[in-house]
PDB file of N, CA and C in Angstrom:
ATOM      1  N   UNK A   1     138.097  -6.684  32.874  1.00  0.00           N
ATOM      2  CA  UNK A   1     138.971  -5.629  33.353  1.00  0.00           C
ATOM      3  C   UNK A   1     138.304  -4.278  33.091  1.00  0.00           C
ATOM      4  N   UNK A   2     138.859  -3.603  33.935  1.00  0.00           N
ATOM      5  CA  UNK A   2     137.435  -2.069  34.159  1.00  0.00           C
ATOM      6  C   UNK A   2     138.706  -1.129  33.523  1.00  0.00           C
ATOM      7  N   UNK A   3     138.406   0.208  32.629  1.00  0.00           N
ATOM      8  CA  UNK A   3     139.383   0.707  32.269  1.00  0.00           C
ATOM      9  C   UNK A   3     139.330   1.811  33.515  1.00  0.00           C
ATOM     10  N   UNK A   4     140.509   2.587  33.302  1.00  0.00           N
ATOM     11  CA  UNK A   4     140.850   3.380  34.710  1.00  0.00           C
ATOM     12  C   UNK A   4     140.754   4.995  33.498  1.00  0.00           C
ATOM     13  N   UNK A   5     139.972   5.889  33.912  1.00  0.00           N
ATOM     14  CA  UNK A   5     139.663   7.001  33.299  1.00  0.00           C
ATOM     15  C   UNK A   5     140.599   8.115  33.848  1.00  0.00           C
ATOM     16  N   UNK A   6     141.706   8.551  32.817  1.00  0.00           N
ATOM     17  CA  UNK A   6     142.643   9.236  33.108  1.00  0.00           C
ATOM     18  C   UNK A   6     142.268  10.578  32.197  1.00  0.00           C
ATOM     19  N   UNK A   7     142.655  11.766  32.745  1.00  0.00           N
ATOM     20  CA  UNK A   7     142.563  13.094  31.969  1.00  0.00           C
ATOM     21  C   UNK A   7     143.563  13.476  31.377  1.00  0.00           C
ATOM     22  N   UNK A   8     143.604  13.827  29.458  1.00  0.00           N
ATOM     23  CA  UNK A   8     144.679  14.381  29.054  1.00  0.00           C
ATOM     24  C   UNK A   8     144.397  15.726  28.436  1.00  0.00           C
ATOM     25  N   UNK A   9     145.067  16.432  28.910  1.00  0.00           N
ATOM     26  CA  UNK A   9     144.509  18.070  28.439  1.00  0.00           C
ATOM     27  C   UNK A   9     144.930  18.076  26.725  1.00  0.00           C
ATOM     28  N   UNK A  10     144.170  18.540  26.040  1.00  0.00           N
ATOM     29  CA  UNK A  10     144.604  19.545  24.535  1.00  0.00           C
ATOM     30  C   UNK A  10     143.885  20.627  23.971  1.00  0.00           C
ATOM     31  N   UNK A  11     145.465  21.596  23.827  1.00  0.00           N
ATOM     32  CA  UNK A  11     145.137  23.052  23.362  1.00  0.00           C
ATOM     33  C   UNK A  11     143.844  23.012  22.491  1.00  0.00           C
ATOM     34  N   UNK A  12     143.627  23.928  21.721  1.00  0.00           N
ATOM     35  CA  UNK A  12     142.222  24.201  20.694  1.00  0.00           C
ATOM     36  C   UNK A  12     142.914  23.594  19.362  1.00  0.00           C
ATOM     37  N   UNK A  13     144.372  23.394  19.374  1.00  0.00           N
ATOM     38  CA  UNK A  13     145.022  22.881  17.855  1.00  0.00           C
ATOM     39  C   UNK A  13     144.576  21.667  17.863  1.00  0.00           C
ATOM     40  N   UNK A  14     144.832  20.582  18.810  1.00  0.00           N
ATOM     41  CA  UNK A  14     144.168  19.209  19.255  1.00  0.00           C
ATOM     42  C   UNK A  14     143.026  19.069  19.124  1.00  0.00           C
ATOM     43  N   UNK A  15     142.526  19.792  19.747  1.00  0.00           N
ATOM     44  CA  UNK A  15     140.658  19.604  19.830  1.00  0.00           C
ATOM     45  C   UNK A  15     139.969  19.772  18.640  1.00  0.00           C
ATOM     46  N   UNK A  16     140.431  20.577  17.458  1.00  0.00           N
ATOM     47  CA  UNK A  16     139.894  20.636  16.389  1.00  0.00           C
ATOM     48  C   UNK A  16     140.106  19.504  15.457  1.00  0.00           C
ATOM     49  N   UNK A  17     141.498  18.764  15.898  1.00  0.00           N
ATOM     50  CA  UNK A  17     141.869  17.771  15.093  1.00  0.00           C
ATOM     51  C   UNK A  17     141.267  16.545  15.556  1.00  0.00           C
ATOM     52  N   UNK A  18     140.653  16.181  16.884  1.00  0.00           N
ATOM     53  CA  UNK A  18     140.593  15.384  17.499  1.00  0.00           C
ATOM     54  C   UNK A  18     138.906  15.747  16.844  1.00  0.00           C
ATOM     55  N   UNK A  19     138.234  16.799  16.920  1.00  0.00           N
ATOM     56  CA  UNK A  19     136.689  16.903  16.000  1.00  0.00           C
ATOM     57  C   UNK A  19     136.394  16.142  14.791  1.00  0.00           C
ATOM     58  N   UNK A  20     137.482  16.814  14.124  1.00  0.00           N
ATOM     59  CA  UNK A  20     137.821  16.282  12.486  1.00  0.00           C
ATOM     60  C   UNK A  20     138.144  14.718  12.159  1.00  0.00           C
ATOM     61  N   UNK A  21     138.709  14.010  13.554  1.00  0.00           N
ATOM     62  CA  UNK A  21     138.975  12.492  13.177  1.00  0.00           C
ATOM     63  C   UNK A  21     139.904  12.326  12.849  1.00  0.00           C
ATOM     64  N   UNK A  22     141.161  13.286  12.713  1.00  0.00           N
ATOM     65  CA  UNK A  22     142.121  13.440  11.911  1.00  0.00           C
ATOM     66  C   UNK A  22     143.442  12.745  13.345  1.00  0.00           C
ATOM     67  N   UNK A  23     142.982  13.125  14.049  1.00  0.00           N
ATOM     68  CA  UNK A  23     144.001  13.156  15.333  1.00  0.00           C
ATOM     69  C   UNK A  23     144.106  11.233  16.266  1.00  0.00           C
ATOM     70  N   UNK A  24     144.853  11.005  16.147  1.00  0.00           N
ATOM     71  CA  UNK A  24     144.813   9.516  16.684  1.00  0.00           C
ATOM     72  C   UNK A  24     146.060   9.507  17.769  1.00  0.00           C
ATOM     73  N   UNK A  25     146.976  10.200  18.372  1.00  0.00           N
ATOM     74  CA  UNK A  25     147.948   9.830  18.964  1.00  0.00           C
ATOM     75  C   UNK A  25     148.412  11.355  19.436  1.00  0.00           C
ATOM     76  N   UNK A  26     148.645  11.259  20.474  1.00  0.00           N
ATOM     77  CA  UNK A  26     149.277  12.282  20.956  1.00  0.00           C
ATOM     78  C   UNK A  26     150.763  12.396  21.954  1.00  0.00           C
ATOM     79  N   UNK A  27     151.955  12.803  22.114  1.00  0.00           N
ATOM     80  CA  UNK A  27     153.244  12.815  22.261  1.00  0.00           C
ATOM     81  C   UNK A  27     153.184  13.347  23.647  1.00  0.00           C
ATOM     82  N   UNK A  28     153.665  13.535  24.698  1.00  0.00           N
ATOM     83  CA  UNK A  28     153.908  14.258  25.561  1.00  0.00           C
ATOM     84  C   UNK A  28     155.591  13.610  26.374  1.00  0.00           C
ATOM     85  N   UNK A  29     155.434  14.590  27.167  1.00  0.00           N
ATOM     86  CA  UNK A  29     156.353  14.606  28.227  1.00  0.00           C
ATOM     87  C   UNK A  29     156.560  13.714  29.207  1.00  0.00           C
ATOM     88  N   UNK A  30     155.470  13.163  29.992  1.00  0.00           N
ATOM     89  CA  UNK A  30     154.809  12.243  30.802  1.00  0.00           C
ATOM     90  C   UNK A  30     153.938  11.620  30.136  1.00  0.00           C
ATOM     91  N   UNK A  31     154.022  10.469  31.046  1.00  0.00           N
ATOM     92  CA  UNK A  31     153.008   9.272  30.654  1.00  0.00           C
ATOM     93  C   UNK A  31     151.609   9.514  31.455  1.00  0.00           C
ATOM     94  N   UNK A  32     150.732   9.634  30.536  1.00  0.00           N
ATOM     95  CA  UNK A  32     149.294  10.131  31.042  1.00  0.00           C
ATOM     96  C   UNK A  32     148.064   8.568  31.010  1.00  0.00           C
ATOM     97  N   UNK A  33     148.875   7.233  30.803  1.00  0.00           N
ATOM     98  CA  UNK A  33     147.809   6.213  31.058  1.00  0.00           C
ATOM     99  C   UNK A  33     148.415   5.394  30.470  1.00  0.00           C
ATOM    100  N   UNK A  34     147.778   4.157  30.237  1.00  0.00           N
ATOM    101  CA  UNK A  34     148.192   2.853  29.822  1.00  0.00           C
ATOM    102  C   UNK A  34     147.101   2.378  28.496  1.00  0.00           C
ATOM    103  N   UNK A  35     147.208   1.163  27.924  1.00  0.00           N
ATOM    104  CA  UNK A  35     146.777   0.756  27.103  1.00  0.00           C
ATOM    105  C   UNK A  35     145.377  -0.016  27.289  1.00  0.00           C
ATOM    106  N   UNK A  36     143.829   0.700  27.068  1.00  0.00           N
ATOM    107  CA  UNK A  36     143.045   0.365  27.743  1.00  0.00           C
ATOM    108  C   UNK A  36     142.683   1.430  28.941  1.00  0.00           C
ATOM    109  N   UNK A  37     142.962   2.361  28.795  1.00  0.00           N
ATOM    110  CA  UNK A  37     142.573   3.814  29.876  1.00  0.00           C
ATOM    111  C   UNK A  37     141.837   4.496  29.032  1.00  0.00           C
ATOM    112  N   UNK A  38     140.935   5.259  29.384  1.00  0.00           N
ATOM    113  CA  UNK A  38     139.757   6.052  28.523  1.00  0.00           C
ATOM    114  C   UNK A  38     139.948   7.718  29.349  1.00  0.00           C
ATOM    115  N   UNK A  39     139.660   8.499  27.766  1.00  0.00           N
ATOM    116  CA  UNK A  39     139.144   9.678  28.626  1.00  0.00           C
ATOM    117  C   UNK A  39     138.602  10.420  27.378  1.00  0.00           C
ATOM    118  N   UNK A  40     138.057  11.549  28.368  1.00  0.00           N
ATOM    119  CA  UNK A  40     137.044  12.300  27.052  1.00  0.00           C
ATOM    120  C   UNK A  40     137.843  13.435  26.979  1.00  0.00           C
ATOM    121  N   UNK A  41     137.194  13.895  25.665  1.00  0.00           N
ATOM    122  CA  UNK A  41     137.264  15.120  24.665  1.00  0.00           C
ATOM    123  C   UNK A  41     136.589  15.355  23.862  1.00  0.00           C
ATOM    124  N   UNK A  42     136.712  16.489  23.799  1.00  0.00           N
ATOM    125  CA  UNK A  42     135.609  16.932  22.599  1.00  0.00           C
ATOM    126  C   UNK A  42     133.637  16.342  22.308  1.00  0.00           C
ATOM    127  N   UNK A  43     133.682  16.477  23.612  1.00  0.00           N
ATOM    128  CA  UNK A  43     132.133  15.282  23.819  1.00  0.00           C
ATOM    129  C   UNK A  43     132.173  13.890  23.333  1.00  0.00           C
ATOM    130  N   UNK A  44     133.051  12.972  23.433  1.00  0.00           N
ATOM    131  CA  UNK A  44     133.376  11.584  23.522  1.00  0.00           C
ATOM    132  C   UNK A  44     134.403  11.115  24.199  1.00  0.00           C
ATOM    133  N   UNK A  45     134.032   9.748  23.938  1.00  0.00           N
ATOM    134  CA  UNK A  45     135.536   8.989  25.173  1.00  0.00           C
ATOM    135  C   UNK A  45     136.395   8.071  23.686  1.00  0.00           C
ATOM    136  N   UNK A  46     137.382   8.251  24.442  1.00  0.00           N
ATOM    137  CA  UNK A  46     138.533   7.539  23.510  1.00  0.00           C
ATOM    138  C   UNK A  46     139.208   6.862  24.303  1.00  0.00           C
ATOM    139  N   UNK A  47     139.961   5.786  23.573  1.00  0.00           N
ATOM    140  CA  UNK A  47     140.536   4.576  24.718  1.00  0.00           C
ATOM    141  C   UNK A  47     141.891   4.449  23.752  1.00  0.00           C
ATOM    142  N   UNK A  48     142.693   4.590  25.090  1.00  0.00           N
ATOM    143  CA  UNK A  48     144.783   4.220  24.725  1.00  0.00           C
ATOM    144  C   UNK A  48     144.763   2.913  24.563  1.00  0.00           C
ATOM    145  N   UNK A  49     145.005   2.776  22.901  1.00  0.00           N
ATOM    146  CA  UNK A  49     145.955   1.133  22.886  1.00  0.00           C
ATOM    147  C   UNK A  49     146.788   0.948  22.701  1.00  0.00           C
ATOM    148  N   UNK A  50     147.632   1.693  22.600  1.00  0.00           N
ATOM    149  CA  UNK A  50     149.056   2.145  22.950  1.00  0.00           C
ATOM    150  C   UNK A  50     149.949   2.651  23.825  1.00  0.00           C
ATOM    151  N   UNK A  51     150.637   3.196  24.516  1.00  0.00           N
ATOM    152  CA  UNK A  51     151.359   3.863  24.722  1.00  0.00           C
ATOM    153  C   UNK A  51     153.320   3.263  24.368  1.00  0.00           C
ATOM    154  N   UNK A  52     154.008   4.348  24.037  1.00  0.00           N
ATOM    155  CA  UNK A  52     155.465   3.798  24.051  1.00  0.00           C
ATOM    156  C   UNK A  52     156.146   4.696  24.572  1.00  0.00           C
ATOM    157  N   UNK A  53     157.395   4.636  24.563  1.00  0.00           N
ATOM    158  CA  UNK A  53     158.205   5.758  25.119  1.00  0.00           C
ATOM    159  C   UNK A  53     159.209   5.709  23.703  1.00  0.00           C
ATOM    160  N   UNK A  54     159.410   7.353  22.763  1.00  0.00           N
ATOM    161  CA  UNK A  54     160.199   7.149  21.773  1.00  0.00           C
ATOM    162  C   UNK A  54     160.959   8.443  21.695  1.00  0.00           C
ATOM    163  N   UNK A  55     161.559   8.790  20.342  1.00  0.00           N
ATOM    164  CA  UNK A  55     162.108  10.811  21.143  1.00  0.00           C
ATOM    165  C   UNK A  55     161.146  11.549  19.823  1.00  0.00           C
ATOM    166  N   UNK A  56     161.502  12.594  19.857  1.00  0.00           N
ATOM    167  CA  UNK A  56     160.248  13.498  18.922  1.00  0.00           C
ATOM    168  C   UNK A  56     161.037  13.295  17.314  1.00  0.00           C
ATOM    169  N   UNK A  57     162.039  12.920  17.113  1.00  0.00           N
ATOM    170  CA  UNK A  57     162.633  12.503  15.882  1.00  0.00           C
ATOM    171  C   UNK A  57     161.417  11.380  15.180  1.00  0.00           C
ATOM    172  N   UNK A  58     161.485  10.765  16.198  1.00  0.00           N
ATOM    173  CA  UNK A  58     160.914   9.203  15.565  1.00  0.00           C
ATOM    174  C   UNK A  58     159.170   9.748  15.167  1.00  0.00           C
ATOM    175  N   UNK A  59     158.440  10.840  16.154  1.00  0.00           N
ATOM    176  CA  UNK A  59     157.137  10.846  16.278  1.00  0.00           C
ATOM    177  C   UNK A  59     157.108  11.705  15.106  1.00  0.00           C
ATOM    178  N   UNK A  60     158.108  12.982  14.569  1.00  0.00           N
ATOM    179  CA  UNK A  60     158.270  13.223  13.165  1.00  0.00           C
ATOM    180  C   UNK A  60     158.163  12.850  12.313  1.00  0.00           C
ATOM    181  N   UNK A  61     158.934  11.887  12.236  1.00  0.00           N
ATOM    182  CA  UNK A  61     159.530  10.976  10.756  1.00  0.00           C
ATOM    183  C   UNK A  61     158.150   9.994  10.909  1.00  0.00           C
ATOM    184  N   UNK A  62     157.685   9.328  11.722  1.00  0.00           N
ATOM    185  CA  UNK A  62     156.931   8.176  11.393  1.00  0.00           C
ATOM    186  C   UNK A  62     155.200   8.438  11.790  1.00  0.00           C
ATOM    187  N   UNK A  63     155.396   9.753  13.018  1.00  0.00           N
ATOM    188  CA  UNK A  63     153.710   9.271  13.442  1.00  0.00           C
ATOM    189  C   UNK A  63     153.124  10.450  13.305  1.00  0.00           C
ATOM    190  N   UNK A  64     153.279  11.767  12.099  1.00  0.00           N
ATOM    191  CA  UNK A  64     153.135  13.537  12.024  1.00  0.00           C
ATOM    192  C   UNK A  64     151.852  12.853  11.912  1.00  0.00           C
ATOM    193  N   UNK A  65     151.286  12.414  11.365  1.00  0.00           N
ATOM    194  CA  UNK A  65     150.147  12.008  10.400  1.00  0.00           C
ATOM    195  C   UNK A  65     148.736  11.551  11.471  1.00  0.00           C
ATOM    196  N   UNK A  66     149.091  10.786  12.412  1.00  0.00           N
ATOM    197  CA  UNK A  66     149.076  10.197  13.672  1.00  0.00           C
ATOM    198  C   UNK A  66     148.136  11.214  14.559  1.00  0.00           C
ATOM    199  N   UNK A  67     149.490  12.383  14.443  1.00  0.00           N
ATOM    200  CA  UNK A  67     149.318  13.228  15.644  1.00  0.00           C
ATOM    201  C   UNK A  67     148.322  14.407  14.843  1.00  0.00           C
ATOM    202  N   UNK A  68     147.688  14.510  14.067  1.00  0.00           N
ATOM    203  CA  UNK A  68     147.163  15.350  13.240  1.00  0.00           C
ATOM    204  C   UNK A  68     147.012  16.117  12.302  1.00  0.00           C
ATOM    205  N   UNK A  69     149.004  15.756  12.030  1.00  0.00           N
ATOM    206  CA  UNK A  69     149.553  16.849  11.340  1.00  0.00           C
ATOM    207  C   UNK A  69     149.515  16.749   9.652  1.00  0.00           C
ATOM    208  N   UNK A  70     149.558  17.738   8.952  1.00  0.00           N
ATOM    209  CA  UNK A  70     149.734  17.354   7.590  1.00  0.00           C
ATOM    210  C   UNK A  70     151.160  17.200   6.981  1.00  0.00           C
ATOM    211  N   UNK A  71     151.903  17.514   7.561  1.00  0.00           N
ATOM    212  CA  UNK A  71     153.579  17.285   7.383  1.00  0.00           C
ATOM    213  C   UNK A  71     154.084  17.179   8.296  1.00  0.00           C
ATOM    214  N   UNK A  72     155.503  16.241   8.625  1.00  0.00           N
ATOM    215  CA  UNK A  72     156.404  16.281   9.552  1.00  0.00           C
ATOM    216  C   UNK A  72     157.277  17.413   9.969  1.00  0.00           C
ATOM    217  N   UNK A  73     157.192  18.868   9.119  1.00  0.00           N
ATOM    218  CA  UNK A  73     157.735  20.052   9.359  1.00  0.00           C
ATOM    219  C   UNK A  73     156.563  20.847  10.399  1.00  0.00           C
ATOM    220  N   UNK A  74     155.056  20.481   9.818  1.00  0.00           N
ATOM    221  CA  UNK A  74     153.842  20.774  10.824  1.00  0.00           C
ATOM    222  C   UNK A  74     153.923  20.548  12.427  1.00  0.00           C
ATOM    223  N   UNK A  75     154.561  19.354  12.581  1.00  0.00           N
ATOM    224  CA  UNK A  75     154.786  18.608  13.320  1.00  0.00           C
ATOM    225  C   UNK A  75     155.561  19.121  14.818  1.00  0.00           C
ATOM    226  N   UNK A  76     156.880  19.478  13.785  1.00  0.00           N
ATOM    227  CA  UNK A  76     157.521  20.339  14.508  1.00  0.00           C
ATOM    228  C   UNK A  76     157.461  21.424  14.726  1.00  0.00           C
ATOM    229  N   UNK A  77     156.780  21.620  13.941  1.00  0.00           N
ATOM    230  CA  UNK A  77     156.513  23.506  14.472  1.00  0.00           C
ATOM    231  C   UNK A  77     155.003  23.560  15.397  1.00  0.00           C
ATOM    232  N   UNK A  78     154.455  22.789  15.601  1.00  0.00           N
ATOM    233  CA  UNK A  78     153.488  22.525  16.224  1.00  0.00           C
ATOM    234  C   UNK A  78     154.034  22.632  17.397  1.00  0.00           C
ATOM    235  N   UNK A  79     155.039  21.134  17.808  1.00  0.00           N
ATOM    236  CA  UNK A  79     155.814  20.960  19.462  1.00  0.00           C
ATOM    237  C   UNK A  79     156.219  22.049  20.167  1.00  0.00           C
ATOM    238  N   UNK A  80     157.220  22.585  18.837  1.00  0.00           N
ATOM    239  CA  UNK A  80     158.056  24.218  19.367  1.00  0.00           C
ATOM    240  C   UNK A  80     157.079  25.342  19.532  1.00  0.00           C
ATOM    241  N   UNK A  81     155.662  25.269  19.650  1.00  0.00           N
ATOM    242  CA  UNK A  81     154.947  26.517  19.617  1.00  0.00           C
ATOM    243  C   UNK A  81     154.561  26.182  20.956  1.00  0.00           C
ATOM    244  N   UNK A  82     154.094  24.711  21.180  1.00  0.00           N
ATOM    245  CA  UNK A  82     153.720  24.481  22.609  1.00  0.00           C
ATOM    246  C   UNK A  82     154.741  24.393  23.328  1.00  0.00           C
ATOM    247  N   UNK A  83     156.128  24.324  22.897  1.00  0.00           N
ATOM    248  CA  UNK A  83     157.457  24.030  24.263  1.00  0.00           C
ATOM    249  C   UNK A  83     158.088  25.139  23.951  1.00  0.00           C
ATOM    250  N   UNK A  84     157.651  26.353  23.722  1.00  0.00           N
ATOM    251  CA  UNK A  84     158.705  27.460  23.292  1.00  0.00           C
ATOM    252  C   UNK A  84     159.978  28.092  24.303  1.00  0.00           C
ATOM    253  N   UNK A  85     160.186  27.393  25.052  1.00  0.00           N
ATOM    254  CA  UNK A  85     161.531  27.480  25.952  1.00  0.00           C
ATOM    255  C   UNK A  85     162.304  26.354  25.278  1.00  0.00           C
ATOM    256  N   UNK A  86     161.670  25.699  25.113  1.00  0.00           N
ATOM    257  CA  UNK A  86     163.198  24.332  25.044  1.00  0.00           C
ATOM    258  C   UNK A  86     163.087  24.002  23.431  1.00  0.00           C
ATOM    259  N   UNK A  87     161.511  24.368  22.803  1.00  0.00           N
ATOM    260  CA  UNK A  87     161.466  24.194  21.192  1.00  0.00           C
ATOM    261  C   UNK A  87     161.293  22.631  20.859  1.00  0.00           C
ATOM    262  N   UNK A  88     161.435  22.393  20.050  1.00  0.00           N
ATOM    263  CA  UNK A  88     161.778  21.014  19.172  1.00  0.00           C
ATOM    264  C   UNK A  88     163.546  20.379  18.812  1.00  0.00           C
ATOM    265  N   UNK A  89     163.405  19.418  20.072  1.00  0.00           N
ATOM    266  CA  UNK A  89     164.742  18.770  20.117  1.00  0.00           C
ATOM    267  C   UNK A  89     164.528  17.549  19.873  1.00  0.00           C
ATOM    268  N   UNK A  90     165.204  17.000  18.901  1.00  0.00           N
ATOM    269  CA  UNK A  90     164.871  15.655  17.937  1.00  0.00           C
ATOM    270  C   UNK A  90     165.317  14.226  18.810  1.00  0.00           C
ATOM    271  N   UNK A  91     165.991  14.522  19.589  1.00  0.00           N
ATOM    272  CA  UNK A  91     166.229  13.242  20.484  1.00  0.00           C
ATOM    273  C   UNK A  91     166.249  13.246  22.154  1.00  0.00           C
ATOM    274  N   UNK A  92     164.824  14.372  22.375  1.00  0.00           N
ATOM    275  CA  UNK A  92     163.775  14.220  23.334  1.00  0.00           C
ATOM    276  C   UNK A  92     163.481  13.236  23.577  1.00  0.00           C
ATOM    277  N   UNK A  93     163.279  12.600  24.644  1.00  0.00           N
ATOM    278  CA  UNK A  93     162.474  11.463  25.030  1.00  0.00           C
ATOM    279  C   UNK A  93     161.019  11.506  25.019  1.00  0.00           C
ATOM    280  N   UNK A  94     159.757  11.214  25.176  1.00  0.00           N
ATOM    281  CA  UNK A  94     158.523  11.730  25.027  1.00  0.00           C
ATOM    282  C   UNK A  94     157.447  10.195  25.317  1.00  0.00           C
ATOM    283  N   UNK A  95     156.841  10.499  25.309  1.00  0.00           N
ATOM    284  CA  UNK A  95     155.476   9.259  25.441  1.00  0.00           C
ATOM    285  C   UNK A  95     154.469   9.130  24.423  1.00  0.00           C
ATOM    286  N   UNK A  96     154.206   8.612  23.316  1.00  0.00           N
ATOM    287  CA  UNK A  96     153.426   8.592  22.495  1.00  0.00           C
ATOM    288  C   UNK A  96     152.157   8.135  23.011  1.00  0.00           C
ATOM    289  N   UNK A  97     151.290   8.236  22.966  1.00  0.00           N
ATOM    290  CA  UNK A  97     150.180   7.718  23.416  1.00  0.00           C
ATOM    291  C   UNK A  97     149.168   7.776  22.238  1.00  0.00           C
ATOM    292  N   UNK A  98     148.519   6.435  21.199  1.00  0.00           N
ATOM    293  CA  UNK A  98     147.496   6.280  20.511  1.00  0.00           C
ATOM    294  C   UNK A  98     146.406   5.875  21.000  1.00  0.00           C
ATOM    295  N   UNK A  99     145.440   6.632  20.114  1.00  0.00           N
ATOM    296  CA  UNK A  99     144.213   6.318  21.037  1.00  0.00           C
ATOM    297  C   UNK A  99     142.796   6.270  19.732  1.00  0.00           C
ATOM    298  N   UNK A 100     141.706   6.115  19.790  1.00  0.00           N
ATOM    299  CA  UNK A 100     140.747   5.711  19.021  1.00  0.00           C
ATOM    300  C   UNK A 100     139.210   5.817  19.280  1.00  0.00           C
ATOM    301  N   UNK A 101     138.721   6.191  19.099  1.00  0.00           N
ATOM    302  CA  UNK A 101     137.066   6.349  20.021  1.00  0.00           C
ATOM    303  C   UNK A 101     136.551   5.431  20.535  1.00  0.00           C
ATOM    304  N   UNK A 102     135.484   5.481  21.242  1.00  0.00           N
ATOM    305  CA  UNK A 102     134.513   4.420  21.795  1.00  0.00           C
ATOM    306  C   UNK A 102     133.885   4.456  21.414  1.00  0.00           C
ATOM    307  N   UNK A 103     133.308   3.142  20.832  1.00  0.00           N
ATOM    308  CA  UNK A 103     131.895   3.295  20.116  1.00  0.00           C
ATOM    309  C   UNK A 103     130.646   3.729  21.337  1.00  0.00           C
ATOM    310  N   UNK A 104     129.970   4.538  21.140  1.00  0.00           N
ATOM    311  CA  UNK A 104     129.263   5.312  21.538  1.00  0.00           C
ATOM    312  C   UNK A 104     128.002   3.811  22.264  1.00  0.00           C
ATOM    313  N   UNK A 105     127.703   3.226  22.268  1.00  0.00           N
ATOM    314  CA  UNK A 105     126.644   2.320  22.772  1.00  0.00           C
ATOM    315  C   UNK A 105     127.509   1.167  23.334  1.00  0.00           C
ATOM    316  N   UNK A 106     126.977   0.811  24.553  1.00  0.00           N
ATOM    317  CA  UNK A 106     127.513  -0.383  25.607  1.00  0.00           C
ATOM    318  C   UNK A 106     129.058  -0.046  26.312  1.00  0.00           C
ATOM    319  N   UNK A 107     128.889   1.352  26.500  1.00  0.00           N
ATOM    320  CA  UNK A 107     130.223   1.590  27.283  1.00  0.00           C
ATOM    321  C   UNK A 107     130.013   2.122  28.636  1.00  0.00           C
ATOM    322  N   UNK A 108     130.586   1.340  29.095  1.00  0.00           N
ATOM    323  CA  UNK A 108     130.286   1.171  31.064  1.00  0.00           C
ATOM    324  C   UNK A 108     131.727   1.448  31.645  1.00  0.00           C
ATOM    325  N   UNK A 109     132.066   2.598  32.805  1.00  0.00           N
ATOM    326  CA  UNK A 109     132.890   3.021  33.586  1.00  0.00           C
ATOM    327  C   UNK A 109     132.980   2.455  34.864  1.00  0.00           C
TER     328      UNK A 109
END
């Protein structure tokens, strides 16, 4: 099975975390791929083995850590800086999407 190379944008807060190794999962609005979809950042490719659909309560309490953050208050004040019309509403619906690098040798598109 061939993975299907989908694009997910992140601010410079992401990209630094996603440098650092620190960053494994990212939340959105829409669903940006499936489990087994690749895309790059930060000069590498990373591949979704995940995706779920959960609300931003749950990605708080269980996945801050996940998403880069050093606290679940980080977390939220992170969302509400990027959604500053609607902020951080705890039983949002959202798309989690985890993801993990490619090892850099024998990866074919």
């Amino acid at each position: 099975m061939r993975s299907t190379v989908v694009e997910i944008p992140f601010n410079e807060w992401s990209r630094e975390r996603l440098r650092r190794g620190v960053k494994r999962a990212t939340s959105r609005r829409k669903r940006y791929g499936d489990p087994g979809d690749m895309f790059r950042a930060v000069g590498r490719w990373w591949i979704l083995t995940e995706v779920r659909r959960v609300t931003l309560r749950e990605v708080r309490d269980r996945w801050w850590k996940a998403e880069g953050c050093e606290s679940p208050e980080e977390f939220e004040e992170v969302w509400a800086s990027i959604h500053p019309r609607r902020g951080f509403v705890p039983n949002q619906k959202v798309w989690i999407h985890f993801f993990e690098p490619v090892p850099t040798r024998g990866v074919r598109l």
